[in-house]
Protein backbone atom coordinates (compact mmCIF):
# COMPACT_ATOMS: atom_id res chain seq x y z
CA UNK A 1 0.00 0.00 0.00
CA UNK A 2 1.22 3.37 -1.00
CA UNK A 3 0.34 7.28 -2.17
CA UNK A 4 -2.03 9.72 -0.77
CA UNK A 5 -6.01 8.86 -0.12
CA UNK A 6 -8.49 11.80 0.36
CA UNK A 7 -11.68 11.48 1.23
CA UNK A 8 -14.76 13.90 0.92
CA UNK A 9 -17.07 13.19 4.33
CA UNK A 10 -20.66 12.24 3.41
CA UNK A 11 -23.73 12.96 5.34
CA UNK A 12 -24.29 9.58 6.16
CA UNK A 13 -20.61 8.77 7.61
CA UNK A 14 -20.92 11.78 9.51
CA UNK A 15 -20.87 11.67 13.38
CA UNK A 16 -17.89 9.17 13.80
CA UNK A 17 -14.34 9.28 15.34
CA UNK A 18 -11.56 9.96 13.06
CA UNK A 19 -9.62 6.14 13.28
CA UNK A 20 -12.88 4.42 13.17
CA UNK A 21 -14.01 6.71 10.11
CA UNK A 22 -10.48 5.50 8.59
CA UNK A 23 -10.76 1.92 9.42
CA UNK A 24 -14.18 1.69 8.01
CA UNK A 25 -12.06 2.43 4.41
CA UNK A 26 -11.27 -0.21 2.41
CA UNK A 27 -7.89 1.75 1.25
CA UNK A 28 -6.98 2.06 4.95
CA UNK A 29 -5.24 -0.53 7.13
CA UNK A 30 -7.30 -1.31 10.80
CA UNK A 31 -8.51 0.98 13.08
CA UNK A 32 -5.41 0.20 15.28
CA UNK A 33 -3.33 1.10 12.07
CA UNK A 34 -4.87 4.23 11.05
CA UNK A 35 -4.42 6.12 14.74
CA UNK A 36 -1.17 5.32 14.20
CA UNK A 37 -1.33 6.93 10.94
CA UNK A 38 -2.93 10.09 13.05
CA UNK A 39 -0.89 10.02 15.62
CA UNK A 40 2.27 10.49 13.29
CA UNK A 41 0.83 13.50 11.98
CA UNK A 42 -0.29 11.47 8.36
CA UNK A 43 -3.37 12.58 8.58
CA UNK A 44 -4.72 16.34 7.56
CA UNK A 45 -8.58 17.22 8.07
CA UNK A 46 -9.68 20.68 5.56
CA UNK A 47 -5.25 20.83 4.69
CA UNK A 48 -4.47 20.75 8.58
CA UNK A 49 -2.66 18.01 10.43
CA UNK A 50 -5.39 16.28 12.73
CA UNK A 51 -3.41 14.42 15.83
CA UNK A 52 -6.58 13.73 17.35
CA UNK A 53 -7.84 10.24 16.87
CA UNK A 54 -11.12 11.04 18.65
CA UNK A 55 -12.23 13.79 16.43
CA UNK A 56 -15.53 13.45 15.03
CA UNK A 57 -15.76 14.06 11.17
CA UNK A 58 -18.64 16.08 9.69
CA UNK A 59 -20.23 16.01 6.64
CA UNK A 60 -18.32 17.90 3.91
CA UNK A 61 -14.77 17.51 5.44
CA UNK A 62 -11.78 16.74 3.46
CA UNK A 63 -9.43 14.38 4.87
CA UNK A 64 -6.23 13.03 3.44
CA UNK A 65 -4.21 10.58 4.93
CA UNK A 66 -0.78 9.42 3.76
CA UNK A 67 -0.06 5.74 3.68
CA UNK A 68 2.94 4.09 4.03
CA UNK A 69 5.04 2.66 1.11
CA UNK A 70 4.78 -0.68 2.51
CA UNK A 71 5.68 -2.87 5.07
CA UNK A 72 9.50 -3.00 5.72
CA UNK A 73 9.07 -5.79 8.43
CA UNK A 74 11.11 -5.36 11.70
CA UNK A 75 14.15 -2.62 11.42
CA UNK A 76 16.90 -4.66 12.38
CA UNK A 77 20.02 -2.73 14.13
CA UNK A 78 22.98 -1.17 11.60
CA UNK A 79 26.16 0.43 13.54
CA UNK A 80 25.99 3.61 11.52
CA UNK A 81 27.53 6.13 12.77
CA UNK A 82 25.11 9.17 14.43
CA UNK A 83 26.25 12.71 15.06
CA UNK A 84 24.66 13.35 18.25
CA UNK A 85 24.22 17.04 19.69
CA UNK A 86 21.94 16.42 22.38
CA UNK A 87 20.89 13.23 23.90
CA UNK A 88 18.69 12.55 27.64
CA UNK A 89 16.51 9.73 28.69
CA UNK A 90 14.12 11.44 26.72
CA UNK A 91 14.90 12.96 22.99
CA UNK A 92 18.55 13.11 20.55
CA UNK A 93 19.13 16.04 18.52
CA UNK A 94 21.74 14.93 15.85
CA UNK A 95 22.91 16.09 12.58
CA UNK A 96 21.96 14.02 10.24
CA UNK A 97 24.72 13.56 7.12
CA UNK A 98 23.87 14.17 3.28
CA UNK A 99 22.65 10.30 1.30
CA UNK A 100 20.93 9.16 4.81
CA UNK A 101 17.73 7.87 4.10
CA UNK A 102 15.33 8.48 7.77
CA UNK A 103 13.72 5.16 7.63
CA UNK A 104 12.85 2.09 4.80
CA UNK A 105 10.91 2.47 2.20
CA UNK A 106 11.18 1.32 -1.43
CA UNK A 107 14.64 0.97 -2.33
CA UNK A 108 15.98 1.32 0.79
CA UNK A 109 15.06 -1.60 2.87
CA UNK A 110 17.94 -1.00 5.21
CA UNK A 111 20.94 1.29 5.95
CA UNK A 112 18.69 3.96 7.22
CA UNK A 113 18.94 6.29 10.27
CA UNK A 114 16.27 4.28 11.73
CA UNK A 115 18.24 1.33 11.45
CA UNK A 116 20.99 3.45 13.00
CA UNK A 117 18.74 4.84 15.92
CA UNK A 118 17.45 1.27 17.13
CA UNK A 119 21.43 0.14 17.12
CA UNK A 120 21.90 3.38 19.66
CA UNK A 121 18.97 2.87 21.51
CA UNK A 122 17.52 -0.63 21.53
CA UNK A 123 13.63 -0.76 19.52
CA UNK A 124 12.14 -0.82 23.08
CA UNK A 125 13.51 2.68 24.06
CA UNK A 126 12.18 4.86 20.81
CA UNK A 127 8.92 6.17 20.14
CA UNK A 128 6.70 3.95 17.60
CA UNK A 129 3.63 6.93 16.74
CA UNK A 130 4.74 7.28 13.35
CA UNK A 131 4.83 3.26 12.81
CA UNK A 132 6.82 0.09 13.84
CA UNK A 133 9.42 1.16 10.38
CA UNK A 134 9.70 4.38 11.41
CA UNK A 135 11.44 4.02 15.31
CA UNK A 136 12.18 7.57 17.14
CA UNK A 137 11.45 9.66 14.13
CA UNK A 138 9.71 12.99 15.05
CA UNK A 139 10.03 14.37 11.54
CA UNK A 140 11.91 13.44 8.28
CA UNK A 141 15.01 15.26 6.33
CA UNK A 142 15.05 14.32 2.65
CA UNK A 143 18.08 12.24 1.71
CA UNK A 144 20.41 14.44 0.28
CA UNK A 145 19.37 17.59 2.76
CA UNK A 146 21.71 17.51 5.95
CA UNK A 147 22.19 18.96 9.21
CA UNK A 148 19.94 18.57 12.49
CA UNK A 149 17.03 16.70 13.18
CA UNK A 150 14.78 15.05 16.42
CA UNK A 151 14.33 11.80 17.53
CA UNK A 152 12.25 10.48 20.21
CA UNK A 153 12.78 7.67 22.72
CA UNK A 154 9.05 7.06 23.39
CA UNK A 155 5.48 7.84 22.30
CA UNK A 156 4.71 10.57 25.28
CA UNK A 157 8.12 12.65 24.04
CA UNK A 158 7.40 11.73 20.14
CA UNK A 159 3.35 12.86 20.49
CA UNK A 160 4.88 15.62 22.64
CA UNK A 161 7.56 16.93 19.92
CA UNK A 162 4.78 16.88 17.75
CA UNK A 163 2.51 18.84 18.72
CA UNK A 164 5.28 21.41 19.25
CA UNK A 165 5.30 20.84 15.48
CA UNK A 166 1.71 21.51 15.26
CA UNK A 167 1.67 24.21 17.11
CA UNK A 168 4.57 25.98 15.28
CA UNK A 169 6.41 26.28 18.72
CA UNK A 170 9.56 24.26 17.46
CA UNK A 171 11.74 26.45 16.06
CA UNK A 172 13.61 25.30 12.66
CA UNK A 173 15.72 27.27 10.59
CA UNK A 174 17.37 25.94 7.50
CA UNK A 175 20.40 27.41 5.53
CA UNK A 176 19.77 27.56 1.51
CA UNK A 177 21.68 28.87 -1.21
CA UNK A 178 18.78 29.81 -4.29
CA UNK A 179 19.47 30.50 -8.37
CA UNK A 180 18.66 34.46 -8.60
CA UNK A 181 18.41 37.98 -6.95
CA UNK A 182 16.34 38.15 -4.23
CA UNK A 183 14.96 41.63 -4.27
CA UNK A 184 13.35 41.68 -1.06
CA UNK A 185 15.09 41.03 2.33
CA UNK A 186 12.26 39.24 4.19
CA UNK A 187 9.26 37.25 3.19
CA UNK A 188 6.28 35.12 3.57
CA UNK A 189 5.45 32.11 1.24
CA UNK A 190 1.99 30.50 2.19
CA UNK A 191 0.28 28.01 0.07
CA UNK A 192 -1.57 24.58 -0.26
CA UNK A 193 1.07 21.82 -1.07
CA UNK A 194 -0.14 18.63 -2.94
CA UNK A 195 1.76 15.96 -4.93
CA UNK A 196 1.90 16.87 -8.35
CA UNK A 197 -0.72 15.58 -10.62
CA UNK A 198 1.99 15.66 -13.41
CA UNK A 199 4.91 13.93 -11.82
CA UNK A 200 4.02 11.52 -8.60
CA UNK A 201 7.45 11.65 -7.32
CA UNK A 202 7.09 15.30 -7.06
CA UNK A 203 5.16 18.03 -4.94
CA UNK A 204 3.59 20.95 -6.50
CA UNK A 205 2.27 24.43 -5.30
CA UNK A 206 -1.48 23.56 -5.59
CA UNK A 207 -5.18 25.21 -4.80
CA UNK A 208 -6.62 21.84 -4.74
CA UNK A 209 -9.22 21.81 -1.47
CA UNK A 210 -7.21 18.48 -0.25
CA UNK A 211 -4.03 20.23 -0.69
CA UNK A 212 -2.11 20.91 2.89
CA UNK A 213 -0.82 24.36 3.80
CA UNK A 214 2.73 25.23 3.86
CA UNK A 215 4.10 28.14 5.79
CA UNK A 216 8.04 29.49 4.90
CA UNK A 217 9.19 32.64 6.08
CA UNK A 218 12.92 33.60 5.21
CA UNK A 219 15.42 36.12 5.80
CA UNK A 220 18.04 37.21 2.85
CA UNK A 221 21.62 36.54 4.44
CA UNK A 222 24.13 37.36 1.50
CA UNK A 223 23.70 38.07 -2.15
CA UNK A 224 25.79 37.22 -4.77
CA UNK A 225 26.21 38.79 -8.02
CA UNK A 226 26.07 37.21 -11.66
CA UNK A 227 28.78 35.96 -13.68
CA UNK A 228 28.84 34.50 -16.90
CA UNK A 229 26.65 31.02 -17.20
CA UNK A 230 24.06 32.25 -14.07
CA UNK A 231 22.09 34.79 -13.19
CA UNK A 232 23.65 35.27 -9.36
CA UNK A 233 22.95 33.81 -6.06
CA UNK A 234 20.96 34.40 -2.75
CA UNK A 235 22.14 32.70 0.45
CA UNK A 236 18.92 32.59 2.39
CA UNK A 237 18.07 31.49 5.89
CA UNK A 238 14.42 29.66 6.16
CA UNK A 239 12.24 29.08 9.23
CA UNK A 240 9.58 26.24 8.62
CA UNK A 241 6.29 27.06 10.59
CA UNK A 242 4.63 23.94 8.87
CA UNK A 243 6.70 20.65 7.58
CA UNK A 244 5.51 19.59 4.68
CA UNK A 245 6.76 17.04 2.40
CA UNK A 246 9.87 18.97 0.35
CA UNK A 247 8.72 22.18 1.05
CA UNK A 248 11.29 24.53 1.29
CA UNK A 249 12.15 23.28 -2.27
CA UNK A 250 9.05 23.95 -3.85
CA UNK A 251 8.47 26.99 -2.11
CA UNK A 252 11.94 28.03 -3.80
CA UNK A 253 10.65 26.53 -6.68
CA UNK A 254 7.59 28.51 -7.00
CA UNK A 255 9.29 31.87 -6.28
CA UNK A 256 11.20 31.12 -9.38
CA UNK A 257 14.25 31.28 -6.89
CA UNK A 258 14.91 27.18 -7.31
CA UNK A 259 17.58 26.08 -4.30
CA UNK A 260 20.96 25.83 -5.97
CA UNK A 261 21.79 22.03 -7.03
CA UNK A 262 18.04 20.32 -6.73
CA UNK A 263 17.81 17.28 -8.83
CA UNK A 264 14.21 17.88 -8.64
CA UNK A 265 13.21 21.27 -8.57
CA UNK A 266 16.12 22.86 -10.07
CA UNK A 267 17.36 24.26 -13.32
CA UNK A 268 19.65 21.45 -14.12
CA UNK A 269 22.46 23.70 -15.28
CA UNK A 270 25.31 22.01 -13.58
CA UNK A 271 27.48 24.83 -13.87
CA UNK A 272 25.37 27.16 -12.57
CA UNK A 273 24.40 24.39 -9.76
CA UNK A 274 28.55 24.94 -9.15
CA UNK A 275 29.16 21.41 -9.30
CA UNK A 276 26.64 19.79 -6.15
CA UNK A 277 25.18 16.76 -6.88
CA UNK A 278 22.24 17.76 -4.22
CA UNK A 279 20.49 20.66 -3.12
CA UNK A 280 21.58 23.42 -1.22
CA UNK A 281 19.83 22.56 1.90
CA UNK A 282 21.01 22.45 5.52
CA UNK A 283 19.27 22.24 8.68
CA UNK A 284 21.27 24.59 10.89
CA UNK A 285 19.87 25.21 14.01
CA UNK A 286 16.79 24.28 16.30
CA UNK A 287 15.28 25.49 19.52
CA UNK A 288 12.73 24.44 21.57
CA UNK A 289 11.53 23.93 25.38
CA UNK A 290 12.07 20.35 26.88
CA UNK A 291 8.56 18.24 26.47
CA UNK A 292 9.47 16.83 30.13
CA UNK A 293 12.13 19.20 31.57
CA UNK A 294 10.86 22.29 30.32
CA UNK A 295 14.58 23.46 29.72
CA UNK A 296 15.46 25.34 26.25
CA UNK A 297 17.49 22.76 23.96
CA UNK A 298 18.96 25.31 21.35
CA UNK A 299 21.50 23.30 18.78
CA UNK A 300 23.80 24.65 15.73
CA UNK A 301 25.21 22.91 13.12
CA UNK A 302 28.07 24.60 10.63
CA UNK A 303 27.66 23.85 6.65
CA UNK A 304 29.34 20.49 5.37
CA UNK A 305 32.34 20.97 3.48
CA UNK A 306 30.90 20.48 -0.29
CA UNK A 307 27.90 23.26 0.61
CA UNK A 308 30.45 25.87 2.55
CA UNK A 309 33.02 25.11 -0.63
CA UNK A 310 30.84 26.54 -2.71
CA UNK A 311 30.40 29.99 -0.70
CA UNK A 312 34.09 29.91 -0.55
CA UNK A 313 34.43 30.32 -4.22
CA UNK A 314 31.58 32.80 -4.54
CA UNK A 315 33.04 34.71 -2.10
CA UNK A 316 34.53 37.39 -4.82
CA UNK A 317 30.92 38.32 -6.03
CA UNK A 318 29.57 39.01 -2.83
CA UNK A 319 27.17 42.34 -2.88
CA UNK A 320 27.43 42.01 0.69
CA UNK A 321 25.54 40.31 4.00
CA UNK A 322 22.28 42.06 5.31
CA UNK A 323 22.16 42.87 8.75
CA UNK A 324 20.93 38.73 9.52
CA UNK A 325 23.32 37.50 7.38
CA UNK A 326 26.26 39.62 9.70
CA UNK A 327 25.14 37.50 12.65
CA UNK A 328 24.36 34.16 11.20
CA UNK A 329 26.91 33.57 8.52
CA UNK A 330 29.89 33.56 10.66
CA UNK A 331 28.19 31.14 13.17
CA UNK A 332 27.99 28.45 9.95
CA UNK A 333 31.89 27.73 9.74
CA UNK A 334 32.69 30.05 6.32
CA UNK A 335 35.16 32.82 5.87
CA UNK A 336 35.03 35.85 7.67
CA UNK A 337 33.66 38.66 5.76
């Protein structure tokens, strides 16, 4: 089983809870299954994520659930290495390292950082909302996008993380180099995200009622100015209120500002993409209050070497760092200014 499923609510299957509602489906797995599903945030009632298995649905609701590629069976234990930050009895912030895969799925059965987590912890001690293949994971980094992520080491601290999530209380900023000028130094995307109706292995911008909204604010750091074979470059700093799948790159994408490198979303110019083989895309820092402690857990992570190489040799056509980009850029490990 695998894709997206959306439902329009009748009158007559009005009045139910949400995982019974679900189970009733003949696309969807059990009852049991689908409040996992909800649990793990795969679920979105009207385009917002429902965590609520008890809600009732009402006639004329759109709900869209996201199933699982398929069963994995049990994630068995890998020694891969892990690049931990922070780590209690309770949660791990690590940086996670460009090619990692967060859990199996078609084509990658095994090697994954959820293979790697139950090695480090033991399948007993992570959280198992988001499914039995999916161990610890709070929320997912593309393959080839690095830097830090959460994991949880059981349901109360996963459901907990989550709703910080929800609630647009967990703080996430992400580092991206983009194709372009940015004219503005600040700005708001909002919009419905959806897979793409032309390309399944894509998401698209999209007004579609069952599409799920996506909130990126960013912050123009450095700006770069155009040589011969581009048309310049914008180091930006984004902060994800919402975590859609791939949505800092089509955000990018739809601004016409594509993030420098994407195999997906880009321009496929590879010497404009200055030689990365992935995108510019690098979760640098995250903040948030304890779920249990109630302490502030604030983490940074500097650029990897191939993504601060190529600000190294754009250095010379720098138009110069905004006021943000003064404070952040020397905290990500590049040359001093």
């Amino acid at each position: 089983m695998a894709g997206d499923l959306h439902i329009l609510v009748t009158e007559d299957q009005a009045g139910v809870r949400l995982d019974s509602f679900l189970g009733s489906l003949d696309a969807c797995p059990s009852r049991s299954a689908c409040a996992h599903l909800i649990e793990g945030g795969a679920v979105a009632v009207n385009g917002e994520t429902c965590l609520s298995k008890k809600q009732t649905v009402a006639a004329g609701d759109r709900i869209s659930v996201e199933l699982p590629e398929e069963d994995p069976g049990i994630v068995v234990p890998q020694n891969i290495p892990l690049d931990i930050r922070y780590e209690d009895d309770y949660l791990i912030v690590l940086s996670k390292q460009r090619g990692l895969v967060c859990h199996p799925a078609h084509g990658h059965a095994s090697g994954t950082l959820a293979n790697a987590l139950v090695y480090h912890c033991g399948i007993d001690h992570l959280g198992t909302l988001q499914g039995e293949d999916r161990p610890g994971i709070v929320h997912r980094l593309d393959r080839d996008t690095s830097g830090l992520m959460l994991a949880a080491k059981d349901d109360d601290t996963q459901r907990a993380l989550q709703d910080l999530i929800r609630l647009r209380t967990l703080d996430r900023r992400y580092i991206t180099l983009v194709h372009g000028y940015v004219a503005h130094d600040q700005g708001t995307i909002n919009t419905g995200i959806a897979r793409s109706t032309r390309d399944r292995v894509k998401m698209a911008v999209s007004d579609d009622p069952f599409a799920r909204q996506a909130i990126t604010t960013f912050r123009v750091l450095e700006r770069f100015e155009a040589s011969r074979g581009d048309d310049g470059y914008t180091l930006l700093e984004c902060h994800l209120y919402t975590g859609r799948t791939h949505q800092i790159r089509v955000h990018m994408r739809h601004i016409n500002h594509p993030c420098v490198g994407d195999p997906l979303y880009g321009r496929g110019n590879e010497r404009a993409d200055r030689g990365l083989t992935r995108q510019f895309l690098h979760s640098w820092r995250v903040c948030f209050d304890h779920p249990v402690t109630g302490e502030t857990i604030e983490c940074r992570d500097e650029l990897p070497w191939d993504l601060a190489a190529v600000l190294e040799e754009l250095a010379p056509l720098s138009l110069g760092r905004t006021e943000a980009g003064e404070e952040i850029v020397p905290q990500l490990g590049l040359w001093e200014g």
